[in-house]
C-alpha atoms as a PDB file:
ATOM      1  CA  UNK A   1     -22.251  -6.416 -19.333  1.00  0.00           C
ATOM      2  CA  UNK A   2     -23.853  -4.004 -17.377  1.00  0.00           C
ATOM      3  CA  UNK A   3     -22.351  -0.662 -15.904  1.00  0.00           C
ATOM      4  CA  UNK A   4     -24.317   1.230 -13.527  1.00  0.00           C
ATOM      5  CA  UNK A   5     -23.168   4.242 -10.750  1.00  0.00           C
ATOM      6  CA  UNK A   6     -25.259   4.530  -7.258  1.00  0.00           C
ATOM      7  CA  UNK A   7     -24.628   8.209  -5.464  1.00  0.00           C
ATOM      8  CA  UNK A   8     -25.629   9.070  -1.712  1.00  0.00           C
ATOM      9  CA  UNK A   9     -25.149  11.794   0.562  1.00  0.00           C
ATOM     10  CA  UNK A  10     -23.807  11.632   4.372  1.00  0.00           C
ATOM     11  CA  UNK A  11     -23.488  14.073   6.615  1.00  0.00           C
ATOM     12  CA  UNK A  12     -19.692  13.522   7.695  1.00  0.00           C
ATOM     13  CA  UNK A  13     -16.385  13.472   6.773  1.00  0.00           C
ATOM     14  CA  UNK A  14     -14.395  11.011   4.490  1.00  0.00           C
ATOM     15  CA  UNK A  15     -12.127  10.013   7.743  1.00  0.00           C
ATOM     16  CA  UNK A  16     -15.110   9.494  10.269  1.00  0.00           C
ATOM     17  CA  UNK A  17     -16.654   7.625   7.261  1.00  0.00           C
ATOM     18  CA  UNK A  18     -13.983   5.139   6.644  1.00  0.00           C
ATOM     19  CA  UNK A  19     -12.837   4.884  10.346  1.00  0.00           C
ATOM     20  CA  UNK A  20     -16.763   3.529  10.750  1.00  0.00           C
ATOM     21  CA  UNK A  21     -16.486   1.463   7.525  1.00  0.00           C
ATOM     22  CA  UNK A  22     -14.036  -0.699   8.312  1.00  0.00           C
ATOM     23  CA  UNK A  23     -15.486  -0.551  12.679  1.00  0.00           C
ATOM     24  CA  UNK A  24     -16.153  -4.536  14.064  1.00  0.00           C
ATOM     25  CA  UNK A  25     -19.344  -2.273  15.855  1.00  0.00           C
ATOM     26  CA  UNK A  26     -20.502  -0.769  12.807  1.00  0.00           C
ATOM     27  CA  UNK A  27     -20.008  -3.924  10.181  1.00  0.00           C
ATOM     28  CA  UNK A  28     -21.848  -6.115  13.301  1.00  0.00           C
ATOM     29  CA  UNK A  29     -24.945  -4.134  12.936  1.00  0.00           C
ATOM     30  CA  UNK A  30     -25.074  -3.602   9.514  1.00  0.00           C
ATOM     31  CA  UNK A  31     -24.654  -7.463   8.711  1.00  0.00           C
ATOM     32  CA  UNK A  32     -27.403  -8.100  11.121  1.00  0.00           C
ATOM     33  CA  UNK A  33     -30.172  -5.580   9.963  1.00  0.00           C
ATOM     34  CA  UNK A  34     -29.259  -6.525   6.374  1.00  0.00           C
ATOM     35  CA  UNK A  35     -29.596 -10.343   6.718  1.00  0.00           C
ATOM     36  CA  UNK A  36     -26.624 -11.559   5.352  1.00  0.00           C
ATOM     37  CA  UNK A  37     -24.586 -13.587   7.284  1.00  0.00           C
ATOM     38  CA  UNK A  38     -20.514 -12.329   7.015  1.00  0.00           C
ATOM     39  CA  UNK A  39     -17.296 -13.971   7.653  1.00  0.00           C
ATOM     40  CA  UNK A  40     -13.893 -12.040   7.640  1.00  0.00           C
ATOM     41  CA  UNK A  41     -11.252 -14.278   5.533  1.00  0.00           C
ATOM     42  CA  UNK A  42      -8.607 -11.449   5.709  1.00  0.00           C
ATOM     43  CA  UNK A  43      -8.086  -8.116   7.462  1.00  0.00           C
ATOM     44  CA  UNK A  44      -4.565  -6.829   6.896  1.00  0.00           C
ATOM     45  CA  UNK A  45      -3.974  -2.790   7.873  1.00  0.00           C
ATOM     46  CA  UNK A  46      -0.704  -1.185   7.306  1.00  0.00           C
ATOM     47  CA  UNK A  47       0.496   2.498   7.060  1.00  0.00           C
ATOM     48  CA  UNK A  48      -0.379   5.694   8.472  1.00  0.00           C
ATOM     49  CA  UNK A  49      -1.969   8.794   7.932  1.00  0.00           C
ATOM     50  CA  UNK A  50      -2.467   9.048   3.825  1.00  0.00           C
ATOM     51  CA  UNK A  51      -0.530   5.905   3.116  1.00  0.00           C
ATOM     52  CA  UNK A  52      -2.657   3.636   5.307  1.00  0.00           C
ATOM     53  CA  UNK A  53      -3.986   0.588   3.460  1.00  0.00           C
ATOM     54  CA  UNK A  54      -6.495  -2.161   3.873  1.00  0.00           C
ATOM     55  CA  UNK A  55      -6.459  -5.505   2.454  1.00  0.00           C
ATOM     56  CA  UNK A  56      -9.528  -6.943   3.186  1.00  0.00           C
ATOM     57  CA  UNK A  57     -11.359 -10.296   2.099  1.00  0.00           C
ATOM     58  CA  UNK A  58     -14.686 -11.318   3.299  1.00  0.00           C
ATOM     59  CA  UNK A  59     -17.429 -13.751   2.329  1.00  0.00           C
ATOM     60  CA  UNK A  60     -20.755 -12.787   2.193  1.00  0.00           C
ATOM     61  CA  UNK A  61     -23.740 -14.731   2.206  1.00  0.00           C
ATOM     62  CA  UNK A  62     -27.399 -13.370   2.426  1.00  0.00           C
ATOM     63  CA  UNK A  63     -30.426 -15.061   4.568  1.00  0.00           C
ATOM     64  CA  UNK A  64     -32.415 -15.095   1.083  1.00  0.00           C
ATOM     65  CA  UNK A  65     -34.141 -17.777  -0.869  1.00  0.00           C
ATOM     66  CA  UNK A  66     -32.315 -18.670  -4.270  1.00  0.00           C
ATOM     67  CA  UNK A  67     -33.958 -16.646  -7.380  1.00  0.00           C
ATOM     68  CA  UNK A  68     -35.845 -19.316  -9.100  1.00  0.00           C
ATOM     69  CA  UNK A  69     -33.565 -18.376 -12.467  1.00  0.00           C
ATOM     70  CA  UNK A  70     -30.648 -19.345 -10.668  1.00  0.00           C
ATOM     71  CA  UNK A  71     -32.078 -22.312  -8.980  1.00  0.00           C
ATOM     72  CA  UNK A  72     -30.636 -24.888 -11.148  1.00  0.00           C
ATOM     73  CA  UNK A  73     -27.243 -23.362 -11.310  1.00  0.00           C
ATOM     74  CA  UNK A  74     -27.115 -22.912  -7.395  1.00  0.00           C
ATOM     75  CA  UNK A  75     -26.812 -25.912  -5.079  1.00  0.00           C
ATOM     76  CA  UNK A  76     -27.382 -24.094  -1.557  1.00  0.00           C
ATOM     77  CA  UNK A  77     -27.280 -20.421  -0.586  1.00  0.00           C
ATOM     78  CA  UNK A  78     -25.545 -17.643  -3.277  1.00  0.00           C
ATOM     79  CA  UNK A  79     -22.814 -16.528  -1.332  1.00  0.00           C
ATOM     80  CA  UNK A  80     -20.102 -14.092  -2.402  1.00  0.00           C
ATOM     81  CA  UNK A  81     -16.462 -13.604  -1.930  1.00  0.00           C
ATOM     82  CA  UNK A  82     -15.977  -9.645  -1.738  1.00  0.00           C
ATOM     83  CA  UNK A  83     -11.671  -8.503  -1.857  1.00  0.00           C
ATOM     84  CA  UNK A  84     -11.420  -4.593  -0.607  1.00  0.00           C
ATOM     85  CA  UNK A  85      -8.536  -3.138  -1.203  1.00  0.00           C
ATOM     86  CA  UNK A  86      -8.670   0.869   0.240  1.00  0.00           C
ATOM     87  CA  UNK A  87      -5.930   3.437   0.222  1.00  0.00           C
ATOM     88  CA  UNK A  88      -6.985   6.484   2.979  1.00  0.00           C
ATOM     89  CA  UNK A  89      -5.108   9.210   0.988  1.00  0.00           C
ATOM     90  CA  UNK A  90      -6.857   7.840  -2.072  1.00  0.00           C
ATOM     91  CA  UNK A  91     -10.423   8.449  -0.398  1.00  0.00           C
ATOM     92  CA  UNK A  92     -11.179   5.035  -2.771  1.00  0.00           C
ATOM     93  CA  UNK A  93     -11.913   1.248  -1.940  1.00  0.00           C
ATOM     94  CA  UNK A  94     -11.214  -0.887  -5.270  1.00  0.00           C
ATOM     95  CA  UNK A  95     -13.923  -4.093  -4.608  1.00  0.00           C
ATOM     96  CA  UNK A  96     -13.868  -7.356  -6.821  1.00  0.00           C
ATOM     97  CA  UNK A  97     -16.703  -9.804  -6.018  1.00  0.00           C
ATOM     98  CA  UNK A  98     -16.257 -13.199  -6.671  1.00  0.00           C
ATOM     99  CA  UNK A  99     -19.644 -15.603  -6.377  1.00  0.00           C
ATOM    100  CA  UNK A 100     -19.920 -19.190  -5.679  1.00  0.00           C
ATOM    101  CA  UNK A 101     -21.256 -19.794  -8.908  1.00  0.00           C
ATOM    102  CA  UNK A 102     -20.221 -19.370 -12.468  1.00  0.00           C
ATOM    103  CA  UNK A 103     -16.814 -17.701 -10.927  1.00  0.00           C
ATOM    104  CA  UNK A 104     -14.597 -18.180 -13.987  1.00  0.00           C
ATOM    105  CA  UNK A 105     -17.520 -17.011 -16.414  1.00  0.00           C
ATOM    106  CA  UNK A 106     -18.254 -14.194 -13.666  1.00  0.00           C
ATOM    107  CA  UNK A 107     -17.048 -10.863 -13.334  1.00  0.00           C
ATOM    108  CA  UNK A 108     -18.009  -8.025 -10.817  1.00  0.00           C
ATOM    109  CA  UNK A 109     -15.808  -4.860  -9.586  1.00  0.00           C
ATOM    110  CA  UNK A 110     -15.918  -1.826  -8.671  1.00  0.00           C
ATOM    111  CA  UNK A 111     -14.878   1.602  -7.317  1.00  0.00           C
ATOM    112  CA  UNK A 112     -16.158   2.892  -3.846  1.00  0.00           C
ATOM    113  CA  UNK A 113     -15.360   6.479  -3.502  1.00  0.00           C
ATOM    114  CA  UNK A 114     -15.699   9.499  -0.732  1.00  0.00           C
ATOM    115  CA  UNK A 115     -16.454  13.040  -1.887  1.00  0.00           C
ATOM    116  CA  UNK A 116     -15.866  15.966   0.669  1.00  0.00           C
ATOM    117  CA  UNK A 117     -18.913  18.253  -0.483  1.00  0.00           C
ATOM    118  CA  UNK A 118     -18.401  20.545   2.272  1.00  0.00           C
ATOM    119  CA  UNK A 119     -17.912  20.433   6.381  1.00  0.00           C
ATOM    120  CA  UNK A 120     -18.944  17.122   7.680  1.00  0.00           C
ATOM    121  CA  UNK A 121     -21.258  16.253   3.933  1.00  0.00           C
ATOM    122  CA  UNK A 122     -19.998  13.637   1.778  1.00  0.00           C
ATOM    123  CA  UNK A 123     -20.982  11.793  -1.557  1.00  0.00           C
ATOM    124  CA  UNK A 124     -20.400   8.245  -1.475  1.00  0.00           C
ATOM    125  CA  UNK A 125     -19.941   7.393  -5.064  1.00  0.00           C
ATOM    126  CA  UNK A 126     -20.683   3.082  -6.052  1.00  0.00           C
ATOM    127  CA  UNK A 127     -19.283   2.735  -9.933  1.00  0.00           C
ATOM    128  CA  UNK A 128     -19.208  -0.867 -11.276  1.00  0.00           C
ATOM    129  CA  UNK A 129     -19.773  -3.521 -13.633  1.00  0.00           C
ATOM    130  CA  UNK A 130     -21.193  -6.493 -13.729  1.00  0.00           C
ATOM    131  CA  UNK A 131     -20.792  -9.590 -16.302  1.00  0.00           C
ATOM    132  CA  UNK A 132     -21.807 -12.910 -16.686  1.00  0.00           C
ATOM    133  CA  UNK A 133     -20.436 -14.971 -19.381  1.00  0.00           C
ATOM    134  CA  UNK A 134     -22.891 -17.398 -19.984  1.00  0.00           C
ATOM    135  CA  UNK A 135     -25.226 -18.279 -23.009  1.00  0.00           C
ATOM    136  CA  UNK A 136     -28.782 -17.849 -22.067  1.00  0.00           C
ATOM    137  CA  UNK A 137     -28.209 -17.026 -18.149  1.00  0.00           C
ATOM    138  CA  UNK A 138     -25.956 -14.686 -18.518  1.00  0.00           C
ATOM    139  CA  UNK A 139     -28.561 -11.351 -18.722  1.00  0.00           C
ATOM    140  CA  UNK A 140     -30.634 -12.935 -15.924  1.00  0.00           C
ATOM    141  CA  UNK A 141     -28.152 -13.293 -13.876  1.00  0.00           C
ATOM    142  CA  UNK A 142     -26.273 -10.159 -14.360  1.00  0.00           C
ATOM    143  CA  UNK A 143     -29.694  -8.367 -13.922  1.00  0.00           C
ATOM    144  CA  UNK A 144     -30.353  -9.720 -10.474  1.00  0.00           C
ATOM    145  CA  UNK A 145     -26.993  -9.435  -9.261  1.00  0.00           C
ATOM    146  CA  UNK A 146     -27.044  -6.042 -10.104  1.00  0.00           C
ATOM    147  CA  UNK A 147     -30.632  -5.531  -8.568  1.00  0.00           C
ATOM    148  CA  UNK A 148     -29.456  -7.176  -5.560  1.00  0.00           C
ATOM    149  CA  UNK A 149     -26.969  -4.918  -5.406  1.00  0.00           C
ATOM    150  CA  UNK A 150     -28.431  -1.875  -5.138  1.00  0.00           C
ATOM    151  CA  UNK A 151     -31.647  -2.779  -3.046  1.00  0.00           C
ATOM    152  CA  UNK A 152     -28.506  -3.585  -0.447  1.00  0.00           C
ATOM    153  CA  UNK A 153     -27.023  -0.064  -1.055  1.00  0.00           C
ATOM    154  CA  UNK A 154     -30.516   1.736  -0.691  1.00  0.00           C
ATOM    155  CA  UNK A 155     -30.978  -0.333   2.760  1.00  0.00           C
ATOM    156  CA  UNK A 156     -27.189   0.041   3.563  1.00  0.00           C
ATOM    157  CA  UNK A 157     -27.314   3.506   2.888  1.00  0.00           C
ATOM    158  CA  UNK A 158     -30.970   4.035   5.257  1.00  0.00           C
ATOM    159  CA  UNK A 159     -28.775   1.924   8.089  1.00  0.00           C
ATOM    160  CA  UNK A 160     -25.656   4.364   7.580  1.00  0.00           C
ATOM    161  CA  UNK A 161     -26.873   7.301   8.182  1.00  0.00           C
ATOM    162  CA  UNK A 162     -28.884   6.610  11.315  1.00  0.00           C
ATOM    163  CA  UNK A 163     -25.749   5.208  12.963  1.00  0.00           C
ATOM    164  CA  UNK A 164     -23.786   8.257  11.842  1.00  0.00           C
ATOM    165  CA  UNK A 165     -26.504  10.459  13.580  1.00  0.00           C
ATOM    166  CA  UNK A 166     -26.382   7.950  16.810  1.00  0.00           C
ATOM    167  CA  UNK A 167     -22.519   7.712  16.607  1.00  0.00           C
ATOM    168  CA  UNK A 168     -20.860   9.809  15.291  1.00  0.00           C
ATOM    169  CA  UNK A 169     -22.967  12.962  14.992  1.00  0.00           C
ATOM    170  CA  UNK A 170     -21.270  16.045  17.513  1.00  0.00           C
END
């Protein structure tokens, strides 16, 4: 298994982040410029103010050729099934991925968090784990899903912050 913890700064506040998080505009354009094609299985909001909640299922699936480790144990594209579920008063999205491979010898979750560090300047803190149960594969693949994971973040995190300065900057 392998643990691992991405940080990055934005300048704005938890709110304004998550309002633009969970945006159709926003999640549009950040699909597109990442390459990875995205299909919303579930959106379900309820509550207000601290208590609102967001149950959210989506499947993933990047414009990438197959890893030539994985090649044998992946028919077509990887694709992913990613669950959100966010609490606003908890400033925290709990995420479980689920891939179309090796699911029930496959684990992947973790914690999204917002930090206030002062007056529109947040930390956005990734924590998560990532296991694959299989003999042989298993450190391969847990190594480039976890690589894969945070080249998306460090693009992710490039795209985020020039649409918070184009949108929602004052």
């Amino acid at each position: 298994m392998i643990e691992y913890e991405i940080v990055d700064e934005f300048a704005t506040t938890p709110d304004k982040y998550w309002d633009m998080f969970f945006s159709d505009a926003y999640n549009a354009a950040l699909w597109k410029a990442l390459d990875i094609e995205r299909e919303v299985i579930e959106f379900k909001r309820t509550g207000e103010g601290p208590d609102e909640t967001i149950h959210r299922v989506q499947r993933l699936t990047p414009k990438r050729d197959v890893p030539s480790a994985l090649r044998k144990l992946v028919k077509d594209a990887i694709s992913y099934e990613e669950r959100n579920e966010w609490r606003r008063g908890d400033n925290r999205m709990e995420v479980v991925t689920i891939p179309n491979f090796f699911a029930d010898k496959f684990t992947t979750r973790g914690t999204y968090e917002l930090v206030a560090i002062g007056d529109d300047k947040l930390k956005r803190i990734w924590k998560a784990s990532c296991e694959c149960r299989v003999a042989l594969v298993g450190g391969k693949v847990e190594k480039f899903v976890v690589e894969e994971v945070q080249r998306s973040y460090r693009a992710t995190t490039i795209f985020t912050r020039k649409w918070i300065a184009d949108h929602l900057a004052q």
